[in-house]
N, C-alpha and C. Protein backbone atom coordinates (compact mmCIF):
# COMPACT_ATOMS: atom_id res chain seq x y z
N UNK A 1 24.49 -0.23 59.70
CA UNK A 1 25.77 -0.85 59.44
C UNK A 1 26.78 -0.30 60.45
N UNK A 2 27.38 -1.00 61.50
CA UNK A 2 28.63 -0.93 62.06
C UNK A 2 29.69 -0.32 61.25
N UNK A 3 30.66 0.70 61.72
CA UNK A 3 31.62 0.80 61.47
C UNK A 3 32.48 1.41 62.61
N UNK A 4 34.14 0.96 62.03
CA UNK A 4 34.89 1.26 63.71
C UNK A 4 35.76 2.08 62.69
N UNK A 5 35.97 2.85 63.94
CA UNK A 5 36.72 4.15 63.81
C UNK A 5 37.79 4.46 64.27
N UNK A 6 39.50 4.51 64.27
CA UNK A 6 40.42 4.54 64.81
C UNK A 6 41.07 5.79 64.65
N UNK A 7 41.27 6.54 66.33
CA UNK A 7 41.21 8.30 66.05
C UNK A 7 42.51 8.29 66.60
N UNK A 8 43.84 9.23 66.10
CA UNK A 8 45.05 9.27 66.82
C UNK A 8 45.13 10.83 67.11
N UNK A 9 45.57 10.99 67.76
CA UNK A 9 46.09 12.59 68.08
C UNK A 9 47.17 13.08 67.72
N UNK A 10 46.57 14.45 66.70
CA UNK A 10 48.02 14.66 65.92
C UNK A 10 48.71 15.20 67.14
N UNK A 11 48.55 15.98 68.18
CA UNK A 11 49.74 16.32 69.36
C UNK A 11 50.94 15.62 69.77
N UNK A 12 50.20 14.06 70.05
CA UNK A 12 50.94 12.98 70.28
C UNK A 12 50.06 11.31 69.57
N UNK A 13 51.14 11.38 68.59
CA UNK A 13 50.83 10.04 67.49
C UNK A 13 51.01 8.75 68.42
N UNK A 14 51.38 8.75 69.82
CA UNK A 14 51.31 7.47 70.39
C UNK A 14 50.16 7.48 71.18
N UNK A 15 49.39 8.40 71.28
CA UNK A 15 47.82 8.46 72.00
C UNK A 15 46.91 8.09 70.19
N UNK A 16 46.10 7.38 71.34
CA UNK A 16 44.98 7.13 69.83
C UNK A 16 43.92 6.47 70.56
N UNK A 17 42.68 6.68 69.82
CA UNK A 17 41.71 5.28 70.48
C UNK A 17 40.67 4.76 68.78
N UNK A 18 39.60 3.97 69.72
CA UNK A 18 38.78 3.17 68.53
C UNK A 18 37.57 3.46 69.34
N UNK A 19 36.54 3.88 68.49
CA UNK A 19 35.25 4.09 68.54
C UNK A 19 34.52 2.61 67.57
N UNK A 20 33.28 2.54 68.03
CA UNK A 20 32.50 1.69 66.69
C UNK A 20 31.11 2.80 66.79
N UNK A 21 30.99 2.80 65.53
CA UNK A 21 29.66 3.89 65.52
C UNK A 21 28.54 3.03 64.11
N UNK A 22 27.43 3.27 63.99
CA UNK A 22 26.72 3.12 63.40
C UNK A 22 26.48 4.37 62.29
N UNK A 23 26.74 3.52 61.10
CA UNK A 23 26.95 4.16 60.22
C UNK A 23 25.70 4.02 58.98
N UNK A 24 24.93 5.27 58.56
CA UNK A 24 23.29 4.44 57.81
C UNK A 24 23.41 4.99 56.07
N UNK A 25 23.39 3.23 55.92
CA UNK A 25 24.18 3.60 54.43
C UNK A 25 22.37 3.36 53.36
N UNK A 26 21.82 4.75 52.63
CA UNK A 26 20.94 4.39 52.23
C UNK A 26 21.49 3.73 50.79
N UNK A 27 19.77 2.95 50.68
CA UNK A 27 20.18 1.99 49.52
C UNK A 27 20.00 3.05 48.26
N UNK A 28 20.28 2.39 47.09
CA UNK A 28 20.18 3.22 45.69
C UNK A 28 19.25 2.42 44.80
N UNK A 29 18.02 3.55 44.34
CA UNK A 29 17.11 2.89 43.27
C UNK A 29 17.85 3.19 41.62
N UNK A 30 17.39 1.58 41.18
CA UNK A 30 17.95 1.17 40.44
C UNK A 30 17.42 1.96 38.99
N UNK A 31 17.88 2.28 37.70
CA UNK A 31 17.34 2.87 37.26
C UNK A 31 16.66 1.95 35.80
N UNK A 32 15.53 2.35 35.75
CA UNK A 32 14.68 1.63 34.92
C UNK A 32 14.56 2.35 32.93
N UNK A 33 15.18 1.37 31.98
CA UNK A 33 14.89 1.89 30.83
C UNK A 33 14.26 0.74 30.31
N UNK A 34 13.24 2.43 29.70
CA UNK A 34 11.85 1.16 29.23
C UNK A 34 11.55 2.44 28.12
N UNK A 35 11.65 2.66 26.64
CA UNK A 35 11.22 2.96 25.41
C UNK A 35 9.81 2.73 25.15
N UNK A 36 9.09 4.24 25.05
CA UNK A 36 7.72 3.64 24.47
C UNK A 36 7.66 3.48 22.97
N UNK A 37 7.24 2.02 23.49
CA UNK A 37 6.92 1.03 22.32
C UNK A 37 5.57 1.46 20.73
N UNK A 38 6.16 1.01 19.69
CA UNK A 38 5.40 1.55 18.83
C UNK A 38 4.35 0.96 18.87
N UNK A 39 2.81 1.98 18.29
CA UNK A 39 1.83 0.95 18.41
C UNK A 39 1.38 -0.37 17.64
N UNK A 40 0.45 -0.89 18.15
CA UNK A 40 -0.26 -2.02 17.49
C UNK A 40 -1.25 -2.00 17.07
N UNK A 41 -1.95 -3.04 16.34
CA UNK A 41 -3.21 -3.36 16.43
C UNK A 41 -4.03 -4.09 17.24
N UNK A 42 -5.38 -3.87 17.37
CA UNK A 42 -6.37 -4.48 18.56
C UNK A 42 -6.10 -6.28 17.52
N UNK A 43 -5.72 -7.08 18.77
CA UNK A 43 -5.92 -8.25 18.42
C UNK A 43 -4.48 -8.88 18.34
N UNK A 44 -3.60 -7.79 18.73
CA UNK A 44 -1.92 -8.31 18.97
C UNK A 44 -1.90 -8.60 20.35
N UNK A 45 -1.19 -9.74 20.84
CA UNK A 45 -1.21 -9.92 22.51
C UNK A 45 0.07 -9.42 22.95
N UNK A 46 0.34 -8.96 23.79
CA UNK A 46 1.59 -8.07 24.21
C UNK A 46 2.46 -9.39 24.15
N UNK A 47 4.01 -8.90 23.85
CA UNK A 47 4.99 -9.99 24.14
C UNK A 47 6.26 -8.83 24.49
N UNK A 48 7.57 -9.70 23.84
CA UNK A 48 8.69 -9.03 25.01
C UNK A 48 8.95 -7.85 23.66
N UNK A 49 8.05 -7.41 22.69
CA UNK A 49 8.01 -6.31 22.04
C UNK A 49 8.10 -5.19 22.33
N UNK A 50 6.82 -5.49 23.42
CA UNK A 50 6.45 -4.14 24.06
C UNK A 50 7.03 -4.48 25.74
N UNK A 51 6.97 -5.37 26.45
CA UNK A 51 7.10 -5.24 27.63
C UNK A 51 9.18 -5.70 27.86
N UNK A 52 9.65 -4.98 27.77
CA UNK A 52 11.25 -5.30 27.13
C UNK A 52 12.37 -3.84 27.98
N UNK A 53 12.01 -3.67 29.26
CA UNK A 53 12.18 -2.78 30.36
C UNK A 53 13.71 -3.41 30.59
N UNK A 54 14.62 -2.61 30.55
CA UNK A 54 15.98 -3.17 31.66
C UNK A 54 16.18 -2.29 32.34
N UNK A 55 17.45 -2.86 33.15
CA UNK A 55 17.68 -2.57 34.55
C UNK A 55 18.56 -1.80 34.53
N UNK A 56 19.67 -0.95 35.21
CA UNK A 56 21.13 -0.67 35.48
C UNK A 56 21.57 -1.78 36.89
N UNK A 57 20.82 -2.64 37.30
CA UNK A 57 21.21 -3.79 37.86
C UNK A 57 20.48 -5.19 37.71
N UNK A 58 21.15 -6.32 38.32
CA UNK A 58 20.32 -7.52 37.74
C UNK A 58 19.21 -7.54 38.57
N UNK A 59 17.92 -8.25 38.03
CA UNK A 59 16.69 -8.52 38.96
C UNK A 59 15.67 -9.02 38.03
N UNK A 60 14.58 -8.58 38.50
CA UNK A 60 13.49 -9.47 38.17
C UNK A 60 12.03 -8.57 37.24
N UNK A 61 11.77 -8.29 36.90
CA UNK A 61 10.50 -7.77 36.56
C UNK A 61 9.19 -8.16 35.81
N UNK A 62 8.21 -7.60 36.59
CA UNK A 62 6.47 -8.06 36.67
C UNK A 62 6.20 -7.07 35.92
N UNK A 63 5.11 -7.33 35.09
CA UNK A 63 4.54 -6.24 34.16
C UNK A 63 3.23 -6.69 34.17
N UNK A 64 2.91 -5.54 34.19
CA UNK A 64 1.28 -5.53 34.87
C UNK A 64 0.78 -4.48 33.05
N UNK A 65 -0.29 -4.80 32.09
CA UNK A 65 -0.83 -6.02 31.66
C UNK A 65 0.33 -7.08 31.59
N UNK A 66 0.44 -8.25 31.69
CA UNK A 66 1.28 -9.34 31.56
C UNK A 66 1.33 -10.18 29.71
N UNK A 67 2.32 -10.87 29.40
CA UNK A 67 2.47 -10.90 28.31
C UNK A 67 1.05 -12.23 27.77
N UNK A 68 0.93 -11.96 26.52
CA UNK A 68 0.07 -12.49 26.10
C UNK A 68 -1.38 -11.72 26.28
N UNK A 69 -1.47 -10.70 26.93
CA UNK A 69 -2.52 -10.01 26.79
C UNK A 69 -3.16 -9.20 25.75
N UNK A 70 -4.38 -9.49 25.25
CA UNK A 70 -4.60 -8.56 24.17
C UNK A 70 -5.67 -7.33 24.66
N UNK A 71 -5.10 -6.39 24.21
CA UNK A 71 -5.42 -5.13 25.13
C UNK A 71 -6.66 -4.28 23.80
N UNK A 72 -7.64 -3.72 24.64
CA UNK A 72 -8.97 -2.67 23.61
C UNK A 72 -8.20 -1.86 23.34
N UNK A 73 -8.88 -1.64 21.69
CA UNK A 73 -8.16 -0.23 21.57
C UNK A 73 -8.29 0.90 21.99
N UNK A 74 -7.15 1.83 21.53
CA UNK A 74 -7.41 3.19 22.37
C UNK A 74 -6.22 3.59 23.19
N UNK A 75 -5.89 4.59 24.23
CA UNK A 75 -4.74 4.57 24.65
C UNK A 75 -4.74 3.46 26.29
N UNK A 76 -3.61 2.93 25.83
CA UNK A 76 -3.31 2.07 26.90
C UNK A 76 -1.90 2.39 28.13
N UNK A 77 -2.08 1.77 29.37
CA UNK A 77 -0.77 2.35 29.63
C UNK A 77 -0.14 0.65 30.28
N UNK A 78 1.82 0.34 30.00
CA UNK A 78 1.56 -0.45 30.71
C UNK A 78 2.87 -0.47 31.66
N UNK A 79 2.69 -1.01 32.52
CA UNK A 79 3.76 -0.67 33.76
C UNK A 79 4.44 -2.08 34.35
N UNK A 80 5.68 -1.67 35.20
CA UNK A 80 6.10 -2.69 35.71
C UNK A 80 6.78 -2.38 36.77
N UNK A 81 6.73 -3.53 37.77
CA UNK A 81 7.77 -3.62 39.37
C UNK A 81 9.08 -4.19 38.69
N UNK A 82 10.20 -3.95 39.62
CA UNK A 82 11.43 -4.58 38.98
C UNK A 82 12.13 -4.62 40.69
N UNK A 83 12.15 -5.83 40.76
CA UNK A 83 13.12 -6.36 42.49
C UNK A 83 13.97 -6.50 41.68
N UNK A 84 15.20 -5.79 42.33
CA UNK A 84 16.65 -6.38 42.11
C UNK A 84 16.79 -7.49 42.92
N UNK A 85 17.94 -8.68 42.33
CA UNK A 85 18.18 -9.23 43.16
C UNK A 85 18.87 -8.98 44.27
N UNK A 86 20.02 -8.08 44.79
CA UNK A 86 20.23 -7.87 46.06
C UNK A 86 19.31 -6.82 46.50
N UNK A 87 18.33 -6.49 47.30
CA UNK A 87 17.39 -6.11 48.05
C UNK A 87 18.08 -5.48 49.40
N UNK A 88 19.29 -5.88 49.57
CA UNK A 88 19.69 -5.12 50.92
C UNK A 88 20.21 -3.67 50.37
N UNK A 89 20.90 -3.34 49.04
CA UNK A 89 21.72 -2.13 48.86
C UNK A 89 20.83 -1.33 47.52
N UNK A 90 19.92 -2.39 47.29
CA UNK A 90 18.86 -1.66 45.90
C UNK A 90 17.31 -1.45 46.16
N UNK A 91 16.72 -0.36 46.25
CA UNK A 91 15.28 -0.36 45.95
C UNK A 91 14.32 -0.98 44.85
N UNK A 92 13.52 -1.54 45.57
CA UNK A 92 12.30 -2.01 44.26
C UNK A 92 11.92 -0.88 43.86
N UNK A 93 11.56 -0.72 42.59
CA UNK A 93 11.63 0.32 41.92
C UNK A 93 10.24 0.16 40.63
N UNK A 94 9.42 1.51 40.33
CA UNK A 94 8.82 0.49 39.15
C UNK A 94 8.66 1.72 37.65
N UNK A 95 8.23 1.45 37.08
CA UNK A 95 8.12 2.22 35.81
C UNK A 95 6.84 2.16 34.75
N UNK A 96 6.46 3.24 34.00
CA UNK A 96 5.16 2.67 33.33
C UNK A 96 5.41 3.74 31.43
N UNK A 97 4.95 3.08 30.55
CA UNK A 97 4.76 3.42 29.30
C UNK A 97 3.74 3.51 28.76
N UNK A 98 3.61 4.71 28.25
CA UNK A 98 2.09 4.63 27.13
C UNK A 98 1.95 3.71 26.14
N UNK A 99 1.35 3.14 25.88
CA UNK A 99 0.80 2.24 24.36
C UNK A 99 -0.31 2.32 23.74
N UNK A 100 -0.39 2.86 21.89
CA UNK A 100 -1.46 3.14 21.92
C UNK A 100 -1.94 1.94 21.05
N UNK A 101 -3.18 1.33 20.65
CA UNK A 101 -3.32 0.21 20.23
C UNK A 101 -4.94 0.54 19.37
N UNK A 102 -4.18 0.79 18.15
CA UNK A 102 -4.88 1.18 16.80
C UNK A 102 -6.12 -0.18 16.54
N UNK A 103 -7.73 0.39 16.27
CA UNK A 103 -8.44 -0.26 15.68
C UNK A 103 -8.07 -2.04 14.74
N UNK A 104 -8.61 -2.73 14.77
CA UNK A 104 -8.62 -3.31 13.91
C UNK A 104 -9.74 -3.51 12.57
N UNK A 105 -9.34 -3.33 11.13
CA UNK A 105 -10.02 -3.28 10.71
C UNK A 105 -10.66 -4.52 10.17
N UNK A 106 -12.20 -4.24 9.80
CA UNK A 106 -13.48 -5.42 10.16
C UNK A 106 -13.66 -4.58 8.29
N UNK A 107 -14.45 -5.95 7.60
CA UNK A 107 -14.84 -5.92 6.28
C UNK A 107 -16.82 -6.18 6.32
N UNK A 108 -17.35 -5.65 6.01
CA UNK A 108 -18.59 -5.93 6.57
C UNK A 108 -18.82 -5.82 4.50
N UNK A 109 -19.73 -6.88 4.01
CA UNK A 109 -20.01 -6.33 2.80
C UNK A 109 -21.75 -7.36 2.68
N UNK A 110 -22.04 -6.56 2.27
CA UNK A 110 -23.68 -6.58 1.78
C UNK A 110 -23.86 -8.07 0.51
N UNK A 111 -25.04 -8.88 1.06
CA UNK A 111 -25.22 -10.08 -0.20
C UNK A 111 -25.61 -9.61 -1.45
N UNK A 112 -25.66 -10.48 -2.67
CA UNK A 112 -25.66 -10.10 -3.67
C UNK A 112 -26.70 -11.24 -3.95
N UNK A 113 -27.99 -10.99 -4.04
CA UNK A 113 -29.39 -12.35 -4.18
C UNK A 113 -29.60 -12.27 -5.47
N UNK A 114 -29.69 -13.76 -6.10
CA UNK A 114 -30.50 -13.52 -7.65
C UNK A 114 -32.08 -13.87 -6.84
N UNK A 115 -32.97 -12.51 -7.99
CA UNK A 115 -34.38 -13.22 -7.96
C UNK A 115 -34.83 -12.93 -9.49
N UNK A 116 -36.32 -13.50 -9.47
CA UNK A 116 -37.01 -13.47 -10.56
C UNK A 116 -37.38 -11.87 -10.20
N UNK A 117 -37.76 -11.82 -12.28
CA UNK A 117 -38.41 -10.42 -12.02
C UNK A 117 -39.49 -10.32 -11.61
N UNK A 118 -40.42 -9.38 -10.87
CA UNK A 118 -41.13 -9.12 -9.86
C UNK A 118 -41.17 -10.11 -8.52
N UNK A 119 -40.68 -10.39 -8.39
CA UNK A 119 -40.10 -11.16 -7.05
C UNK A 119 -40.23 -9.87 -5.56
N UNK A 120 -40.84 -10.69 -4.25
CA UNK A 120 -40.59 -9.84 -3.45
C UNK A 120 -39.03 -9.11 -3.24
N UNK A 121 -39.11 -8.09 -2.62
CA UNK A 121 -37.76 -7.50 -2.08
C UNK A 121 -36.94 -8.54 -1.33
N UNK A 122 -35.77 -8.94 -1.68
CA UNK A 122 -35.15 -10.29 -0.63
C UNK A 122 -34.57 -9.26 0.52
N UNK A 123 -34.14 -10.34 1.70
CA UNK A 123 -33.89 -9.80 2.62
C UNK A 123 -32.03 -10.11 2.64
N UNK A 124 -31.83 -8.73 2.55
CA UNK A 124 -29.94 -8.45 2.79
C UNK A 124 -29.48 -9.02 3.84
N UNK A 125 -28.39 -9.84 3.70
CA UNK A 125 -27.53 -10.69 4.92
C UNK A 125 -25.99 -9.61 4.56
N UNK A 126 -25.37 -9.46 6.33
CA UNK A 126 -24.11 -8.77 5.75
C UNK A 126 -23.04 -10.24 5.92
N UNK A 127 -22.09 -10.28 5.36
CA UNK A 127 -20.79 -10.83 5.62
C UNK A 127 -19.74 -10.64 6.14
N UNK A 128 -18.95 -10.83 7.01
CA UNK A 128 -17.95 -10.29 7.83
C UNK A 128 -16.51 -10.74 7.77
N UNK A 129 -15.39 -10.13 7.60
CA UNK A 129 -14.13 -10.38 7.28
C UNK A 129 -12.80 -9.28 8.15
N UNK A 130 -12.27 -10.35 9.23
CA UNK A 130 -11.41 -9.54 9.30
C UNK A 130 -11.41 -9.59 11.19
N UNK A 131 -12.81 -10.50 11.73
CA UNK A 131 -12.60 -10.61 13.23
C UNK A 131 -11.21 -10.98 13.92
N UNK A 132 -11.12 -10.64 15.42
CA UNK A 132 -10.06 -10.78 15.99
C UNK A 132 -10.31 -11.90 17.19
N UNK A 133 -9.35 -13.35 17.35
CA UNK A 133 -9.64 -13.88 18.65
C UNK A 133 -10.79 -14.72 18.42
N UNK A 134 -11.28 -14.82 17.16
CA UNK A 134 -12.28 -15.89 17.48
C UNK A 134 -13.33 -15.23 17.67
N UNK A 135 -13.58 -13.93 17.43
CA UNK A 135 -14.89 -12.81 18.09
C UNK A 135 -16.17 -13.13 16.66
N UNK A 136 -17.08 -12.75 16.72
CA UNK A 136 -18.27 -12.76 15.52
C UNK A 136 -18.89 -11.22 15.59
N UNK A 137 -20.38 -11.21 15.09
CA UNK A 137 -21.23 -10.41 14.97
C UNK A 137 -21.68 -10.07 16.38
N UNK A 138 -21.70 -11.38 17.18
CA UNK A 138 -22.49 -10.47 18.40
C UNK A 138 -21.46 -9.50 19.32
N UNK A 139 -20.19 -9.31 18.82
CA UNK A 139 -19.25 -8.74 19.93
C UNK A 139 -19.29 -7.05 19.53
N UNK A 140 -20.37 -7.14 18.59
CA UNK A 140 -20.53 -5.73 18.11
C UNK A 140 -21.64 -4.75 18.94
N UNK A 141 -21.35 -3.56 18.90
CA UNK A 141 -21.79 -2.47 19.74
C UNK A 141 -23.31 -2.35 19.19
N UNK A 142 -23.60 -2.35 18.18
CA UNK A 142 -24.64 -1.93 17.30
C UNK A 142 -24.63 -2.91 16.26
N UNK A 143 -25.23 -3.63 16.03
CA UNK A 143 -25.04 -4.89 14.40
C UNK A 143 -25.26 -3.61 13.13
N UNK A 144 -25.03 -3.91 11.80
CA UNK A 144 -25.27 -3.27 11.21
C UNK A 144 -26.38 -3.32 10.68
N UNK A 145 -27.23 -2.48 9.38
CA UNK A 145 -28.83 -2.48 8.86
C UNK A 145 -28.22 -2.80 7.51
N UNK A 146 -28.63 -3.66 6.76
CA UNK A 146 -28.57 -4.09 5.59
C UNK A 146 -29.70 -3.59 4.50
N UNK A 147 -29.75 -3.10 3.12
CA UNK A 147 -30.83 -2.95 2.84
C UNK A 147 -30.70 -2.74 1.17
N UNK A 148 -31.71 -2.47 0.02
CA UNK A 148 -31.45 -2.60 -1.28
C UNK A 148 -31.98 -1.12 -1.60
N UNK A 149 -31.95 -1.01 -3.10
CA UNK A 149 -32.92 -0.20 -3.68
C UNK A 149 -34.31 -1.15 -4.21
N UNK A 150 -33.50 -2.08 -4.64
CA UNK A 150 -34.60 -3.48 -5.79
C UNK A 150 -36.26 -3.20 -5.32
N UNK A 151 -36.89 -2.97 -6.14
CA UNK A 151 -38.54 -3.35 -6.04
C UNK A 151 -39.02 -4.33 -7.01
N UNK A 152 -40.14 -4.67 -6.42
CA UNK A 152 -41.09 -6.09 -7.62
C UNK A 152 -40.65 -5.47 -8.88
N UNK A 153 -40.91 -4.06 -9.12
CA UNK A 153 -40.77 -3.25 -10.67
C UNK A 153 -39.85 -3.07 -11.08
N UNK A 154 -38.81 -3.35 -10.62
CA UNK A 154 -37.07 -3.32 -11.09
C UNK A 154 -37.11 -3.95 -12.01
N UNK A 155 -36.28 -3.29 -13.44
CA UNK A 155 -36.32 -4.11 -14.35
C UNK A 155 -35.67 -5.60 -14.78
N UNK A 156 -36.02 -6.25 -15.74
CA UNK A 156 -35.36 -7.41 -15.64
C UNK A 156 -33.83 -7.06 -16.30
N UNK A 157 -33.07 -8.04 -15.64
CA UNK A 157 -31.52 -8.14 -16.33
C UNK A 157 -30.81 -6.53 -15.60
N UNK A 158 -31.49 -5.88 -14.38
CA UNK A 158 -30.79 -4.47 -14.09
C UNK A 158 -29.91 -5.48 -12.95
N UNK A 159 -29.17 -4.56 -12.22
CA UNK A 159 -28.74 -5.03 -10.55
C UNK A 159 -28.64 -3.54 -9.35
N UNK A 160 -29.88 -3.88 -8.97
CA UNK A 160 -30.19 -2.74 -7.75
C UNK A 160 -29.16 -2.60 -6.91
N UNK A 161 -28.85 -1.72 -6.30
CA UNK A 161 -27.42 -2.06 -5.15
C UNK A 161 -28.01 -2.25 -3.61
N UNK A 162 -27.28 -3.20 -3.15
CA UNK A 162 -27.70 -3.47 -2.02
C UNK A 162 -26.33 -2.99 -1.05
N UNK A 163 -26.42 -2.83 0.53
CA UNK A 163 -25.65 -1.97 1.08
C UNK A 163 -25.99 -2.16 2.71
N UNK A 164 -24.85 -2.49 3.19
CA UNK A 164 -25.31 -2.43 5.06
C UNK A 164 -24.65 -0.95 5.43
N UNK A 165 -24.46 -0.86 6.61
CA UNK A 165 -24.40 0.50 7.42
C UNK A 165 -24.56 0.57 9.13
N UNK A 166 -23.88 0.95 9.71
CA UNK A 166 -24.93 1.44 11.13
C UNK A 166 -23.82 0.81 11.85
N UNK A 167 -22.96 -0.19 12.02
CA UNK A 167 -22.38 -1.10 12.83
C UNK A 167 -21.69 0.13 13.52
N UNK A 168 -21.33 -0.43 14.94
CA UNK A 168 -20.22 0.00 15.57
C UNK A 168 -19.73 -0.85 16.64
N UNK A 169 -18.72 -0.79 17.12
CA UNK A 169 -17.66 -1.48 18.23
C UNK A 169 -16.55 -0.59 17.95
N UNK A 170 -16.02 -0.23 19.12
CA UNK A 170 -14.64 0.19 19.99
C UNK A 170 -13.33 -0.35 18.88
N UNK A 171 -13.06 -1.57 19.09
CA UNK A 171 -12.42 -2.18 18.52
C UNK A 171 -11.88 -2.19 17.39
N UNK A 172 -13.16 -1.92 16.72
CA UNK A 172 -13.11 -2.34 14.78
C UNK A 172 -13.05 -0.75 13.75
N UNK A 173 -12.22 -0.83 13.08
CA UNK A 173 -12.40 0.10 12.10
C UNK A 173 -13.34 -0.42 10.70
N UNK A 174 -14.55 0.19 10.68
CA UNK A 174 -15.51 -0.81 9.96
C UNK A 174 -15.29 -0.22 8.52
N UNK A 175 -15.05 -1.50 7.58
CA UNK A 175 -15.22 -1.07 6.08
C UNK A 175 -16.28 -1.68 5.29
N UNK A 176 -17.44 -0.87 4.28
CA UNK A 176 -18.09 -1.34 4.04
C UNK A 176 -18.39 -1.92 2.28
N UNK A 177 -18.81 -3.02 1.83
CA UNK A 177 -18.51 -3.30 0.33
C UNK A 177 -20.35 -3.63 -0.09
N UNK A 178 -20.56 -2.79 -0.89
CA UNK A 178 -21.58 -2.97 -1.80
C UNK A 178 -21.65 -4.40 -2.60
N UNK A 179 -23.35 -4.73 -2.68
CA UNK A 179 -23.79 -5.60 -3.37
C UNK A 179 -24.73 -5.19 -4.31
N UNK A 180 -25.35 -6.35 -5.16
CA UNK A 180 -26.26 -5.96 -5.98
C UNK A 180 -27.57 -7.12 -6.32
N UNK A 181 -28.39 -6.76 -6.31
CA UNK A 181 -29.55 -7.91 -6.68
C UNK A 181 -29.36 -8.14 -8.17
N UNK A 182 -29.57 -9.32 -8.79
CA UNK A 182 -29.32 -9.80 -10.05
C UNK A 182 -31.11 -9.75 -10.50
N UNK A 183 -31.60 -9.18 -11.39
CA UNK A 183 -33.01 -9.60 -11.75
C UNK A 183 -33.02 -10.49 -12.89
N UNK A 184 -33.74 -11.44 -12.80
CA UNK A 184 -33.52 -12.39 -13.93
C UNK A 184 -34.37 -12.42 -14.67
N UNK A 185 -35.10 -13.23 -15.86
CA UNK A 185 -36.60 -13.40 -16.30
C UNK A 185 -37.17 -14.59 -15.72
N UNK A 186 -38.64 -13.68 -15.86
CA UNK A 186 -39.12 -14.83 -14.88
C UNK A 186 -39.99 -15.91 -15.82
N UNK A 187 -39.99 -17.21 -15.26
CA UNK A 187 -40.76 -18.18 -16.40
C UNK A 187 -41.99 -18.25 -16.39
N UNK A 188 -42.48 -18.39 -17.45
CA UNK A 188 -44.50 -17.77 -17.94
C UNK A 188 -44.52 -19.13 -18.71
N UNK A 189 -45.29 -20.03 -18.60
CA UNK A 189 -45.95 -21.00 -19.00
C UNK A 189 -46.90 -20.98 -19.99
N UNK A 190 -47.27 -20.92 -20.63
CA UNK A 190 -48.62 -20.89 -22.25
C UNK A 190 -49.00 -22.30 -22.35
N UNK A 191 -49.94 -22.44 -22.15
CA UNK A 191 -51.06 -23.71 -22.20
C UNK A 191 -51.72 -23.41 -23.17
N UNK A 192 -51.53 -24.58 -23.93
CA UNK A 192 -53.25 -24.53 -25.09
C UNK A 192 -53.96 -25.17 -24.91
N UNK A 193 -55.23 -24.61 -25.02
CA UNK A 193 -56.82 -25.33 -24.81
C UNK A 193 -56.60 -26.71 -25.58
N UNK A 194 -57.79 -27.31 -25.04
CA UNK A 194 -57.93 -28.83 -25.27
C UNK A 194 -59.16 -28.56 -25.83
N UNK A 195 -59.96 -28.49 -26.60
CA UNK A 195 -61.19 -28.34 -26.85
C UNK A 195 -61.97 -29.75 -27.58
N UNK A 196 -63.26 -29.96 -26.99
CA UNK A 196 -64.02 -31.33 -27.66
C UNK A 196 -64.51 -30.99 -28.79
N UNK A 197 -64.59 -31.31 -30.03
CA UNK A 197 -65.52 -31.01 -30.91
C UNK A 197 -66.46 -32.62 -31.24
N UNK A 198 -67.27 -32.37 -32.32
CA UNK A 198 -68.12 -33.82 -32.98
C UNK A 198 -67.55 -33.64 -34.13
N UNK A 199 -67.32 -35.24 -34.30
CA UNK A 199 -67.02 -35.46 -35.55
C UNK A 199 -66.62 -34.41 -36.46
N UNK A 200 -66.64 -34.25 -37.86
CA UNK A 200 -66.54 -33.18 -39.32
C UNK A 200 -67.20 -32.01 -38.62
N UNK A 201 -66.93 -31.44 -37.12
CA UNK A 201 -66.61 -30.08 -37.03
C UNK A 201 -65.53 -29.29 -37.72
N UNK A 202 -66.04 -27.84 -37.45
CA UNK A 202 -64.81 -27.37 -38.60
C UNK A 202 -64.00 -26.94 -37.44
């Protein structure tokens, strides 16, 4: 930046002259407030909740995850550039916040089968409650093992408990709900003989 300079002499105030000199005016970074944001749950997509940064001047700012993102859980960090709009007297400048982004919790609960009594062992299906995004069973780390106490010899009218286990994923805080096999009675048929006799048999 140019600047002119007009020098007089205090000896004699009718002597004087003008210089122009270059004068280097640095710019000033702008200062960035940005509050770390409370956490969430896995399956919230960032909005201007969390990404909600101002300026001490006007401009622009990019945030890098960008909004609508839904972020794994665990600790996250998220940051942003901020251009002021005048660029000749302000630095781009940028800033970043921790976020931590709490499990979501997943309902996993064990079937509940009627069979007859002595009936093979049925095979346990789990049920699932509580996915995020449209996700299922296969987005899991480990599926879970489903399984009973019930045998053929279980009595009739008891209910064995049935029970999954084992699952894991990053994501999910897994909760698990007991079932039970229903034993019922089983139906026995009695046939009576048909027998031929002759005539005034007894």
């Amino acid at each position: 930046q140019l600047v002119t300079v007009t020098a007089t002499s205090q000896a004699d105030t009718s002597k004087s002259g003008i210089a122009t000199v270059t004068l280097a005016v640095a710019k000033t970074t702008p200062t960035i407030t940005w509050a770390t944001p409370a956490a969430i749950t896995y399956g919230t997509a960032l909005s201007a909740t969390q990404l909600d940064a101002t300026a001490s001047v006007p401009g622009t700012f990019a945030y890098t995850p960008a909004a609508g993102t839904v972020l794994a859980a665990g600790s996250q960090t998220l940051s942003v550039i901020f251009t002021p709009t005048n660029t000749t007297s302000y630095n781009i400048t940028t800033a970043s916040v921790p976020l931590t982004v709490n499990k979501a919790p997943l309902t996993i609960t064990a079937s509940s089968p009627k069979v007859s009594y002595g009936a093979p062992v049925p095979t346990i299906f789990p049920t699932y409650s509580g996915w995020v995004s449209g996700q299922s069973s296969s987005s899991l780390t480990t599926q879970p093992t489903c399984t009973t106490i019930y045998t053929p010899t279980s009595a009739m009218g008891s209910s064995p408990a049935t029970s999954c286990s084992g699952a894991v994923d990053a994501n999910y805080s897994i909760i698990y709900i007991s079932g039970a096999v229903t034993v019922s009675q089983d139906a026995l048929t009695v046939t009576a003989s048909s027998p031929t006799v002759a005539y005034g048999a007894a």
